[in-house]
Each structure stands twice: as C-alpha cells, then as structure tokens.
Protein backbone atom coordinates (compact mmCIF):
# COMPACT_ATOMS: atom_id res chain seq x y z
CA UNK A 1 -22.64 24.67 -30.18
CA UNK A 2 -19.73 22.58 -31.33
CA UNK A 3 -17.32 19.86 -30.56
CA UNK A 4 -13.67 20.06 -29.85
CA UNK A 5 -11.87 17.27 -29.27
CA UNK A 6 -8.74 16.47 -27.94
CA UNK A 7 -5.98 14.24 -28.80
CA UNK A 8 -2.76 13.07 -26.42
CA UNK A 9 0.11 15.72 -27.07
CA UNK A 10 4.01 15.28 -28.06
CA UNK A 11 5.15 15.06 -25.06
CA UNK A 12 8.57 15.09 -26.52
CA UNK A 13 11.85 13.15 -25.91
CA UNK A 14 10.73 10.78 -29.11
CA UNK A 15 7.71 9.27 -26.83
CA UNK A 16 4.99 7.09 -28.97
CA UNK A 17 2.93 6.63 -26.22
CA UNK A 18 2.37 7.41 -22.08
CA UNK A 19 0.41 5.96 -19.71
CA UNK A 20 -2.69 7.48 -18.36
CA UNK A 21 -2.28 7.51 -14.39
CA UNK A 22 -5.01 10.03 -13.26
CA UNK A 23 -7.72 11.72 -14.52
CA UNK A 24 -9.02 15.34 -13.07
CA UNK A 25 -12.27 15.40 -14.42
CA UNK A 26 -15.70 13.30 -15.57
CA UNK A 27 -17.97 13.78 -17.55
CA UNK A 28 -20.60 16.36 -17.41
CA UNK A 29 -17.78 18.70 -15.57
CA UNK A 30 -17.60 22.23 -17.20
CA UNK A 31 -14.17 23.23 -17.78
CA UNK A 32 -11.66 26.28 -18.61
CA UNK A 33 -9.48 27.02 -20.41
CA UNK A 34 -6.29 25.52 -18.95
CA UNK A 35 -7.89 23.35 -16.78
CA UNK A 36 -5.84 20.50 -15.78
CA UNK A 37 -7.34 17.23 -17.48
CA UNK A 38 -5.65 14.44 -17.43
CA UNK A 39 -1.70 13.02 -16.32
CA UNK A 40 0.25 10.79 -18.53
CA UNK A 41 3.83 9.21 -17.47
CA UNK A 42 6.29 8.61 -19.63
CA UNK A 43 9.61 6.42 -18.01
CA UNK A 44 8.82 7.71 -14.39
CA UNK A 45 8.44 11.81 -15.61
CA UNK A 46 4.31 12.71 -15.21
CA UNK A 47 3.04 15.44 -17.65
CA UNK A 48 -0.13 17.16 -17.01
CA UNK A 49 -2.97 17.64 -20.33
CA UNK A 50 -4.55 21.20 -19.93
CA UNK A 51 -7.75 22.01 -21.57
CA UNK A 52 -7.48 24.45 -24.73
CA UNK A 53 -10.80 25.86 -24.37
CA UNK A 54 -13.72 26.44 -22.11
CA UNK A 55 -16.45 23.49 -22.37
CA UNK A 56 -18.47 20.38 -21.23
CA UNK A 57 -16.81 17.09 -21.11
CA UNK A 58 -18.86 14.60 -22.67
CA UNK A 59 -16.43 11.74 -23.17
CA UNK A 60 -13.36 10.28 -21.66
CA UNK A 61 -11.38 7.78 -24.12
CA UNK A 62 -8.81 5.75 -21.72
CA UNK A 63 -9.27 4.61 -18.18
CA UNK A 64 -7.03 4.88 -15.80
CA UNK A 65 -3.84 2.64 -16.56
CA UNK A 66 -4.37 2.55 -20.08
CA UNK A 67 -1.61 3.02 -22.65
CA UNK A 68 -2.14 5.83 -25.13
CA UNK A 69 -0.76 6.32 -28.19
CA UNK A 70 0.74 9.76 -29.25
CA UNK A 71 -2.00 11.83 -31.01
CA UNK A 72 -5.17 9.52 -30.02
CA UNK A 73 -8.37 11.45 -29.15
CA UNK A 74 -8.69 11.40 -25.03
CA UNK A 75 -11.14 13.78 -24.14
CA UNK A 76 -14.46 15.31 -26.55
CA UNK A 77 -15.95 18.67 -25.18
CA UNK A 78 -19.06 20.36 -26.22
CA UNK A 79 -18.01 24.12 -26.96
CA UNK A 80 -19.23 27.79 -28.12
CA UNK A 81 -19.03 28.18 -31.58
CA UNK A 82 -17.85 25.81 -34.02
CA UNK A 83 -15.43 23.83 -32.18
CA UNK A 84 -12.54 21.52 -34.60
CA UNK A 85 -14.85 18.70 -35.30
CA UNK A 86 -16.19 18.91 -39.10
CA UNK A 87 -18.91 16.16 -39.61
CA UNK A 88 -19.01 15.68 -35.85
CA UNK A 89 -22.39 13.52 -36.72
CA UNK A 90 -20.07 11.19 -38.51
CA UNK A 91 -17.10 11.72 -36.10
CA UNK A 92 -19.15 11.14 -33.17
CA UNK A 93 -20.00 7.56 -33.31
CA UNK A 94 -16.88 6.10 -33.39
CA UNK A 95 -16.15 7.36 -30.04
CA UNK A 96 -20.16 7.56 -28.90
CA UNK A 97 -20.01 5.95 -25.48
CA UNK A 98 -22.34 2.36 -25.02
CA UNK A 99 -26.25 3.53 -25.33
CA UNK A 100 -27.69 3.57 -22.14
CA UNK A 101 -31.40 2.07 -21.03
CA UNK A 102 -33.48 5.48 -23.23
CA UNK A 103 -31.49 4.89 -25.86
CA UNK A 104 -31.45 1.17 -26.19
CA UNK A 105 -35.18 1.33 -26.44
CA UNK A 106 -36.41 0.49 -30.19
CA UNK A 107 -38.34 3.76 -31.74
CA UNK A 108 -42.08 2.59 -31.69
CA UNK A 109 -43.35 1.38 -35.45
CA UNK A 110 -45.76 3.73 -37.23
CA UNK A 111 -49.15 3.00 -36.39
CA UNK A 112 -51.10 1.81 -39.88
CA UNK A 113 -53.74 4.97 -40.78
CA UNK A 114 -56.89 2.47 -40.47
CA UNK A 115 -55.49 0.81 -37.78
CA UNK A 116 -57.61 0.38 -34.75
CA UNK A 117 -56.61 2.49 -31.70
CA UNK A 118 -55.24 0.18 -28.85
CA UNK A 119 -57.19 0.08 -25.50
CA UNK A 120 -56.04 1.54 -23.12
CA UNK A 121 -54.31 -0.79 -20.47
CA UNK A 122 -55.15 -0.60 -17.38
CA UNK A 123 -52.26 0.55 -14.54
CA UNK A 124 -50.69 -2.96 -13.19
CA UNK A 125 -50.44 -3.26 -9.55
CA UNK A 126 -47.72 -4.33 -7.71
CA UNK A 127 -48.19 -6.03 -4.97
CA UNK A 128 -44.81 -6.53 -2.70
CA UNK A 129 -44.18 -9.96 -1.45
CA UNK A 130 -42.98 -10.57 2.16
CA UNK A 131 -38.62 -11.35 2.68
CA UNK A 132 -37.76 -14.61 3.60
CA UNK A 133 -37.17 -14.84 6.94
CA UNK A 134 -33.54 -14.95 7.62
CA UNK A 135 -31.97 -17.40 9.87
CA UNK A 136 -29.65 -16.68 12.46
CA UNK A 137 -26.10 -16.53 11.67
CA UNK A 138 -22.99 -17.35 13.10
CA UNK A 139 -20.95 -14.37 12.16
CA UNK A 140 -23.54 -11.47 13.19
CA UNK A 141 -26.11 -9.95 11.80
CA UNK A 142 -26.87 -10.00 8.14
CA UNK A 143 -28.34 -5.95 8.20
CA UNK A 144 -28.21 -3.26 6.36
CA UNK A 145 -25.56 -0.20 7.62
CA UNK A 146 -27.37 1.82 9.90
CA UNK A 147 -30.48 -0.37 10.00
CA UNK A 148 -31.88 -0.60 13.69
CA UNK A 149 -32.44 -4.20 14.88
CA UNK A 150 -35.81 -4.74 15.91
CA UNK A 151 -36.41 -6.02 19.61
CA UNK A 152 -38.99 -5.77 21.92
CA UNK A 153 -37.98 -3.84 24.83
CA UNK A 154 -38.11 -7.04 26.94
CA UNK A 155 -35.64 -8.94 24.53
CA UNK A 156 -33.55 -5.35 24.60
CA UNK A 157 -33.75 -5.11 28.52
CA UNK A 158 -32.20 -8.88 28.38
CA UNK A 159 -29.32 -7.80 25.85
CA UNK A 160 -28.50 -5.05 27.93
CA UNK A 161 -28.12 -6.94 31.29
CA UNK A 162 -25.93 -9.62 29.08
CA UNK A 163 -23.69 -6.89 27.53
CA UNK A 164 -25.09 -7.85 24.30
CA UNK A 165 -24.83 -5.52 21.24
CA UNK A 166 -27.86 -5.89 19.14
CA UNK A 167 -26.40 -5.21 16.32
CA UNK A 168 -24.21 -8.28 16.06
CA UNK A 169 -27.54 -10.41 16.43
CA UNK A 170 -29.57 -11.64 13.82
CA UNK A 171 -33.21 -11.97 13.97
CA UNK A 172 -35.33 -14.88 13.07
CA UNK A 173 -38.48 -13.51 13.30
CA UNK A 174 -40.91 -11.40 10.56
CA UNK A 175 -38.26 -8.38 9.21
CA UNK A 176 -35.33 -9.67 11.06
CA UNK A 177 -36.89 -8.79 14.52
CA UNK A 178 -34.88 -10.40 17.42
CA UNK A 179 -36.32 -12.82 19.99
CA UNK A 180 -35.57 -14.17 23.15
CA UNK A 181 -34.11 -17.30 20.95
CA UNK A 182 -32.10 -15.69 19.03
CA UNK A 183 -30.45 -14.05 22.30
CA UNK A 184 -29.98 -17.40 23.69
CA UNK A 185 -28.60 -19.10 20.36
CA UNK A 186 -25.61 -15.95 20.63
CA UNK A 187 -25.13 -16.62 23.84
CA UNK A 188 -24.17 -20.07 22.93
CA UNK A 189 -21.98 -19.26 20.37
CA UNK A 190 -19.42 -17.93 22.96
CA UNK A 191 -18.73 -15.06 24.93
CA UNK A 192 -16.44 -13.74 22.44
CA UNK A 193 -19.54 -12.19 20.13
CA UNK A 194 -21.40 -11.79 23.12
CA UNK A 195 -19.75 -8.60 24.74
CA UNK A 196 -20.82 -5.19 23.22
CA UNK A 197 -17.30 -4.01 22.10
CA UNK A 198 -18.17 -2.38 19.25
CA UNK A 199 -15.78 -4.47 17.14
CA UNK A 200 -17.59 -6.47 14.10
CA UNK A 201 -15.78 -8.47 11.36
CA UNK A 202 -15.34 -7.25 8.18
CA UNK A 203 -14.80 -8.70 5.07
CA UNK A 204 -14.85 -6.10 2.58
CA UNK A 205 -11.93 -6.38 -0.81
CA UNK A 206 -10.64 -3.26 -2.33
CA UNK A 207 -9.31 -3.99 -5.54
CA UNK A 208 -6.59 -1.53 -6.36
CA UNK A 209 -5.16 -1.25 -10.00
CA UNK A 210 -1.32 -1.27 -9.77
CA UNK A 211 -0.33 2.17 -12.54
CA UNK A 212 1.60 5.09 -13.17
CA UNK A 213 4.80 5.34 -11.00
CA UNK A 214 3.97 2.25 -8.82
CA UNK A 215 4.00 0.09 -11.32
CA UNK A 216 7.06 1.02 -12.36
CA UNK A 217 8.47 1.01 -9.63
CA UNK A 218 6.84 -2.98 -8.86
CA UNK A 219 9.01 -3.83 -12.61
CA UNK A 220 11.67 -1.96 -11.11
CA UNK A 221 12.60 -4.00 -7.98
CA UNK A 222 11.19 -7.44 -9.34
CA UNK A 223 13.38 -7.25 -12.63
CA UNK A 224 16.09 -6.24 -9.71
CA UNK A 225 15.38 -9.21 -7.18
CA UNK A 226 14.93 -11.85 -9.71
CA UNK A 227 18.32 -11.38 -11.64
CA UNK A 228 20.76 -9.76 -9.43
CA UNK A 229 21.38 -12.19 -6.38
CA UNK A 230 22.36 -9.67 -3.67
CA UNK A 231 24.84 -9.67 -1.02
CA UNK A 232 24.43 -7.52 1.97
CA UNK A 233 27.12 -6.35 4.35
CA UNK A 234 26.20 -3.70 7.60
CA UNK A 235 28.63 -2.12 9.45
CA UNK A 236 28.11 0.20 12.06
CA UNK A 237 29.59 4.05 12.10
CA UNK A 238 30.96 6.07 14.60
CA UNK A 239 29.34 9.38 13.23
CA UNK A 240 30.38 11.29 16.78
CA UNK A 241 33.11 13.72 15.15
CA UNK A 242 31.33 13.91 11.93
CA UNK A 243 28.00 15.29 13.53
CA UNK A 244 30.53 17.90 15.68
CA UNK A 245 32.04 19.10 12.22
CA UNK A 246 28.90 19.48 10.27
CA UNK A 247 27.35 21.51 13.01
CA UNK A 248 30.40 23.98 13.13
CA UNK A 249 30.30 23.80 9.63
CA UNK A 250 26.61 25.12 9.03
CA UNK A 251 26.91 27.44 11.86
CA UNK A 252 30.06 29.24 10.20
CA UNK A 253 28.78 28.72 6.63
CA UNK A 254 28.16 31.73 3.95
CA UNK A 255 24.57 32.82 3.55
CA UNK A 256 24.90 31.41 0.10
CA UNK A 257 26.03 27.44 0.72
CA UNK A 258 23.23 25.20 1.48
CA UNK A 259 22.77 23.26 5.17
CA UNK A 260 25.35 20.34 5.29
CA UNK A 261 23.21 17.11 5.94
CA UNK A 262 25.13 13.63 6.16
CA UNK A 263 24.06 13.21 2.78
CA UNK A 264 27.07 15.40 1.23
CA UNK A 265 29.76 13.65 3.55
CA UNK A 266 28.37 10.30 2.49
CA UNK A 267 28.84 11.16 -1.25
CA UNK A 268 32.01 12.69 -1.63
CA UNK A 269 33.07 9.74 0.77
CA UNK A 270 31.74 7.08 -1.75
CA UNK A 271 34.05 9.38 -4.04
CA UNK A 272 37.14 8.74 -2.47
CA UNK A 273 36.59 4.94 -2.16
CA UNK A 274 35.27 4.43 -5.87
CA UNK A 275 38.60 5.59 -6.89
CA UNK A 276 40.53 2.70 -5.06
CA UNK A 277 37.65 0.54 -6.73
CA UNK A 278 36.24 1.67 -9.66
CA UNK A 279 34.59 -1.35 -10.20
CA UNK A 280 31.79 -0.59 -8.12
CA UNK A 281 30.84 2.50 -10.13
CA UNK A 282 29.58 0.44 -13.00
CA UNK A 283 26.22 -1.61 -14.74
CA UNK A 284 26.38 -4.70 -15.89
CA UNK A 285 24.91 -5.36 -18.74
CA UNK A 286 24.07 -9.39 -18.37
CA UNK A 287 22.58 -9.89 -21.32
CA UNK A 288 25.88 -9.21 -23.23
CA UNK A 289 28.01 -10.04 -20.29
CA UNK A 290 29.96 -6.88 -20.26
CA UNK A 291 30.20 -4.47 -17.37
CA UNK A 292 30.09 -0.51 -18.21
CA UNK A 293 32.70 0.65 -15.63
CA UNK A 294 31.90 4.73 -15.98
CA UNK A 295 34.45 7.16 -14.65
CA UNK A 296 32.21 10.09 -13.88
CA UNK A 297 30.14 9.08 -10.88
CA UNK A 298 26.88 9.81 -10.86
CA UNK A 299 25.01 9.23 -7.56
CA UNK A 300 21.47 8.27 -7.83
CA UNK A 301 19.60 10.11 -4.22
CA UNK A 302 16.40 7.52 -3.86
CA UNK A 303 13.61 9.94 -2.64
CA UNK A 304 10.19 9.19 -1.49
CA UNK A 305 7.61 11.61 -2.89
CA UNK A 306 4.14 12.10 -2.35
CA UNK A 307 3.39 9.17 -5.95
CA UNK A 308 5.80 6.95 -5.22
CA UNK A 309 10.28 6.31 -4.95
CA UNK A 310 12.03 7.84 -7.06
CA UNK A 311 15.76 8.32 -7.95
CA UNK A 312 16.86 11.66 -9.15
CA UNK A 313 20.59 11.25 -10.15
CA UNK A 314 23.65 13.90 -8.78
CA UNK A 315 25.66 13.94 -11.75
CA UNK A 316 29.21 14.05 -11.77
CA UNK A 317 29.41 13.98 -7.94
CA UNK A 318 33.72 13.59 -8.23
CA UNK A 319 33.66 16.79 -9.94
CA UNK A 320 31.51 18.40 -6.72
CA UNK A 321 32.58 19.58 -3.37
CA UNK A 322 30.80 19.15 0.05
CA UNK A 323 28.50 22.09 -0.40
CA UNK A 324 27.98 21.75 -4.43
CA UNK A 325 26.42 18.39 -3.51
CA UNK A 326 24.56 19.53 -0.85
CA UNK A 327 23.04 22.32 -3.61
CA UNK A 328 22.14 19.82 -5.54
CA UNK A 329 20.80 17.27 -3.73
CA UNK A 330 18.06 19.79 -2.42
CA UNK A 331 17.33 20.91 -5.98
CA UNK A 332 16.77 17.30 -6.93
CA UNK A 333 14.60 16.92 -3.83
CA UNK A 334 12.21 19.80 -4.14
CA UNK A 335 12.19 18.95 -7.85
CA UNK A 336 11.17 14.99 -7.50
CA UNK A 337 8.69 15.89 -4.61
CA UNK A 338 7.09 18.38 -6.86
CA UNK A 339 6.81 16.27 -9.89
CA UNK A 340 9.05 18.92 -11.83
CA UNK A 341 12.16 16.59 -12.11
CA UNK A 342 13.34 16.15 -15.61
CA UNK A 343 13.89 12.45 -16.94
CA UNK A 344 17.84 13.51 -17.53
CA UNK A 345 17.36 14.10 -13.66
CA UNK A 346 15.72 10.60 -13.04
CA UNK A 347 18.14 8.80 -14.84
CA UNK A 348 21.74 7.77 -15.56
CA UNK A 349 23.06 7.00 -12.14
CA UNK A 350 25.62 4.44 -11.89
CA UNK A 351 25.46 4.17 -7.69
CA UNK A 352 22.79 4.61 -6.04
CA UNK A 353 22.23 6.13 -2.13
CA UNK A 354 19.07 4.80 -0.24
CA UNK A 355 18.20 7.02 2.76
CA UNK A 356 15.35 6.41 5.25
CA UNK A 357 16.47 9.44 7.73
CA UNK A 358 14.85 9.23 10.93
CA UNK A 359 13.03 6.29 10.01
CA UNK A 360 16.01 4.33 8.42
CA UNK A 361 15.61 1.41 11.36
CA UNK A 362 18.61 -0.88 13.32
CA UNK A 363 19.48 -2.25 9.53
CA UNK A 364 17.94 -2.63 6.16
CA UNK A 365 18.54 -4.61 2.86
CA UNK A 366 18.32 -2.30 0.09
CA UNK A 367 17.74 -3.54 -3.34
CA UNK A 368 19.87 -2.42 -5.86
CA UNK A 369 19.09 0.27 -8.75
CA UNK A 370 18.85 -1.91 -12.05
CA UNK A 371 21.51 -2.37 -13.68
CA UNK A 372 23.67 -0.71 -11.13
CA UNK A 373 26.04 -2.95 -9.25
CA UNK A 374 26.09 -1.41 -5.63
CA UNK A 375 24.03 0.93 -3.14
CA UNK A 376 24.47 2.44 -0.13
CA UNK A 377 21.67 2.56 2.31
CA UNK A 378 22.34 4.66 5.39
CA UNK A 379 20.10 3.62 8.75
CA UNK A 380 19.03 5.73 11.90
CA UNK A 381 21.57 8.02 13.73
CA UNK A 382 21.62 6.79 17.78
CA UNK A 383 22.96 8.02 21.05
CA UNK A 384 25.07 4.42 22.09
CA UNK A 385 26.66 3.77 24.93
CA UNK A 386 30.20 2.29 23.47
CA UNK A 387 33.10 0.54 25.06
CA UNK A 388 36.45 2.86 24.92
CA UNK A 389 38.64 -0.16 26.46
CA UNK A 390 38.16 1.28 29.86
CA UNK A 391 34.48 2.46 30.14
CA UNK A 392 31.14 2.65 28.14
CA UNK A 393 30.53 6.32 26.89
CA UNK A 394 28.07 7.83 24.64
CA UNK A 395 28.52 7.92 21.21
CA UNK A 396 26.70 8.55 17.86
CA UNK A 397 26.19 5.51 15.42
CA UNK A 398 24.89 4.76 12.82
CA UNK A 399 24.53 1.55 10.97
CA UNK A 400 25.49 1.56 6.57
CA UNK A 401 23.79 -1.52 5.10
CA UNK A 402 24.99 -2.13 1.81
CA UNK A 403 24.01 -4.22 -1.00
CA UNK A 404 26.23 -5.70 -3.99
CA UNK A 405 25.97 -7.50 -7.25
CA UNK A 406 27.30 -10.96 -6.08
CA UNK A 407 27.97 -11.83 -9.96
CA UNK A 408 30.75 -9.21 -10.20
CA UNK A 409 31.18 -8.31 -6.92
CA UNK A 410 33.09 -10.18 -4.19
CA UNK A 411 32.32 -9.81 -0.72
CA UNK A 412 35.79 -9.15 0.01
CA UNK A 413 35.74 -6.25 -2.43
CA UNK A 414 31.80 -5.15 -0.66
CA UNK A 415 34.19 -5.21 2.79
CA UNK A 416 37.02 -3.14 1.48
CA UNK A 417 34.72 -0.71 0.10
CA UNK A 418 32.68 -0.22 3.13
CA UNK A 419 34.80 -0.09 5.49
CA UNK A 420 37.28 2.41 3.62
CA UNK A 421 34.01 4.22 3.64
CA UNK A 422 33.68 3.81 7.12
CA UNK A 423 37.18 5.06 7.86
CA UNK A 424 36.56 8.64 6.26
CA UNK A 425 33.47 9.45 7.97
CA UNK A 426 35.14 8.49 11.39
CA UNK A 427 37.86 10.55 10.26
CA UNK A 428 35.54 13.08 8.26
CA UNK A 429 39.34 15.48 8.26
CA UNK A 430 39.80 13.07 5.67
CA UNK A 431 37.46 13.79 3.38
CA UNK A 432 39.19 17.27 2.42
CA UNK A 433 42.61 15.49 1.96
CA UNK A 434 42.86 14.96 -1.83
C-alpha cells in the first residue's frame, strides 16, 4: 500500500489561489477514480477536484472557507501500489492530523530485568452518585429529547383534566419526577404554559459560516450600498399591447427562434434609450474619478441559481435582435443554473437587468451592479383595472423600478431614461423602427 496525495490544480485564467466552498467526502470514504472531491471558486466560477485514482481518504487539508493556494496538498489517500509519495514516513508528519486519546498515551518504560513484578491492582468500583434534584423552572422542563416525565398517574390524571402537557413541567422530586406541587407552581405561572399546545420555546443558535458564492455576493452589495448613494425612480407600464405581440409572435415563430419572454423587449428597449444617453451605459471608476462610458452594451441578466445570484452578462446586446437575445439569455440561464457559466460569461456588463418574474412584488429597490451606474429591475405583471378618461378597463401593468448612481446621474436624466423606456414598450411597434 501507498500514498498519493493531492495538491489544488491550475485552475487556469492566472489564478494563485480559490476558495474551498464544499467538500464531497471525509475521511475514511473509499473513493474512485474520478470521484468528485472537493469545489473551489475562483471570482464567482466553481470548479470541481476529481480524484485521480481509486483509494481511502485519510486526510483533508482546508476546511470549508479556507483559501488555498495553487499547488498546496488538499487531500492524502491510501492507494494500491506505490502511490507518488517517496519517504511518505517523512512526508507524513507534516500533514499527520492532531494525535488522538491512543496515541497521546506515553509508550510504557521498560520494566528493569530484576525489577519486582507489580501487584496486581485490584478492579476499582464505581459507585454512581445520585443527580441533584432539579428545581422547577420557569421556562419548562429542563429534560432530555424524548425523555418521559415521570408522574404518578394521580398527578397525570390532574394534568390531563387541566390541559396540562407534562412535558413542559419540571419535576422537583428524586429523577425529575413531577408532583402535585409542581402542577400547582405551573399553574401559577399563567395559563399561557399551561395549555397542552404542543408549542415549546426554543433557543437553539446555528452558526452558519458565510463562503463561496455568498460571500461574494455579501462584498458585492455592501461595497455597492456603502459607496454608491442610490436613487430610485418606479414607473408603472402599460404592458397590454406588448403581451398581445409577443404571444402572436411565439405562436408564428420558426421552429428554430427561441420563446420571446419580456426579457428580449426589455433589452433591445434599454438599447434604443442608451443611445439618446449613453451615459448610463458606463462604470465609474471613483477612485480615479473617471467614468468608462462603453459603446458596446453589454447587459448583465441577474439570475438566481440553486448557490446563490449571479450575473451572467449578454454581450453586445445593440448588435442583437429580439430573438438573438432571447437565444442568449436562455444559454446564459441554463449555463449559470448549472454552474457551467464561464467567468467571461459572469463578467463585463456595463447595465445590469434585475428580474424577480412572478415574484418581482408591487416595487423593489434594486442595488446596483458594482461599478455599473444604472439597473433595471422589472416587478410583477397584473390584470388592473385603469381609467381610459371615460371608464375603468382592464389592463396589464407592470411596475420598472430603477436604480441610479446619484454621483453621475441626475434624476432628471433617471426620468428621461425611464420613461423613453416606458414609451417603447407601450408602443412595442417601436422597437423594430431603427
């Protein structure tokens, strides 16, 4: 038997180190070849560590959140055959986990050879002292989960004909065992921890360690919240004859364009209006004071997946039509849900979309995408009734709440912009009108 140990990949792009965010295994686990490890994340893209070979984990060398250097052992198997460990007696101590209580123990001293043979000692007995006899307590009982309280079936019968739960009583008596006393001293407490509800307090604290994409993520919005002050401006949309043209549209469409969703209308819509104000297709760069105003647009989709929100980018969305965008906004989808999405594909936006769907609420405040200067969130769809100047009749809204980089943005400029969005997707014939 051997040792092969394994060290954190290139996991390219010029990395020097990844975060560990999940391991697969423990030790003592017998793996293949292939087996899935370990995941590191490197700038919001996760990359999964296969096993090599078939083996025996016998030690893990980062915990979960850690940051690993490029090329640093993380996991030592025991193998068939040699393995890639030469010396592994010197190799192994360095990364030998902490001795446990066997191995602590000091190795007895050689006995001397005319040394007297020790008596043997005789067995010690243990002899178990009674508990302490717990007083009653104010929040419940103080027993084990699952334990049975102990009543005699007089102080029971009593409990039961005061729709008293046992269980939320603690005993005075020898081994917690409940007395007529104790029945009277919870009845006095209230009628509130008197009734057998079944409800008990609880006051267990799960501590969980913020890693991988959600703490990301948590830098993400805080480095966003404490330096961009934000302005928000919601309007709401009639979406009536938009809905009307995207159904005819996806029931007429070629077997080979994807389904129209709002999405696509909303983005080459942005389009239009960026070019009346490119200044809202831009980062700003305050620690040098200078805004990047970008001509290609590149629309960053924020998508919830299964780890977390993440923001796979549409590039070059002026250079797309309706259905190219739809394409690729359900490529980017399936991709970020999957955790397949590139980096390229999770970065370089310079707007940003935030979409809810059917839970996307009256009206949100959506915090913009670092160092972006604007996004676009886009709220629930609703039947409304809606004054025509003679009657109320039924229309579709929907409600755009938009946020803005107050430092280079005006709100006069947030206004134009939003509603000259507003006016194509009201119109959505204008759209196609170059």
């Amino acid at each position: 038997m051997g040792e092969h140990i394994i060290k954190l990949p290139d996991v390219g792009e010029g990395v020097a180190e990844a975060e560990l965010v999940e391991w697969h295994v423990k030790v003592g686990d017998l793996v293949r070849e292939d087996t899935v490890l370990a995941a590191v994340m490197t700038d919001k893209a996760t990359v999964e560590i296969p096993s090599p070979v078939d083996g025996e984990i016998l030690w893990l060398g980062a915990e979960i959140g850690d940051t690993v250097a490029i090329g640093s052992p993380i996991v030592r198997l025991k193998v068939t055959g040699e393995g890639n460990v030469k010396g592994a007696a010197e190799a192994a101590p360095e990364m030998k986990a902490p001795a446990g209580p066997e191995e602590a123990k000091p190795a007895p001293a050689p006995s001397a050879p005319n040394a007297a043979p020790k008596p043997t000692e005789a067995p010690k007995t243990i002899v178990a002292t009674p508990k302490a006899v717990r007083p009653a307590s104010i929040s419940g009982a103080q027993r084990a989960e699952g334990e049975k309280p102990l009543a005699s079936p007089a102080v029971r019968l009593r409990a039961k004909e005061a729709g008293i739960d046992l269980r939320q009583v603690a005993g005075s008596g020898p081994a917690g065992r409940i007395s007529h006393e104790d029945i009277e001293a919870f009845l006095a407490r209230g009628p509130q921890l008197a009734r057998a509800t079944g409800l008990a307090p609880k006051d267990g604290v799960e501590d969980i360690k913020v890693v991988g994409l959600r703490r990301k993520i948590a830098e993400k919005m805080s480095l966003a919240k404490s330096r961009i002050p934000h302005i928000t401006y919601v309007e709401e949309i009639d979406v009536t004859a938009l809905e009307e043209l995207r159904a005819t549209l996806n029931k007429d469409k070629r077997g080979d364009r994807a389904k129209l969703t709002l999405l696509p209308f909303l983005m080459r819509a942005m389009v239009k209006a960026i070019a009346d104000q490119p200044n809202l297709n831009a980062l700003f760069d305050d620690d040098a004071g200078i805004i990047h105003q970008h001509e290609g647009i590149h629309i960053g989709i924020a998508a919830q997946t299964p780890t977390g929100l993440v923001v796979p980018v549409v590039k070059h969305a002026e250079a797309r039509d309706l259905w190219d965008c739809a394409a690729e906004v359900n490529r980017l989808a399936d991709a970020a849900k999957s955790g397949t999405a590139t980096r390229d594909e999770l970065s370089g936006s310079t707007i940003t979309i935030t979409s809810l769907g059917a839970m996307g609420g009256v009206a949100t405040t959506p915090v913009i995408n670092y160092p972006e200067v604007a996004i676009v969130g886009v709220n629930k769809m609703m039947v409304r009734p809606v004054w025509d100047g003679t009657q109320f009749i039924a229309r579709k809204m929907m409600n755009l709440s938009s946020s803005f980089d107050h430092r280079v943005i005006d709100g006069w400029d947030a206004a134009v912009f939003v509603q000259r969005i507003k006016a194509l997707l009201e119109t959505p014939a204008l759209i196609f009108v170059d």
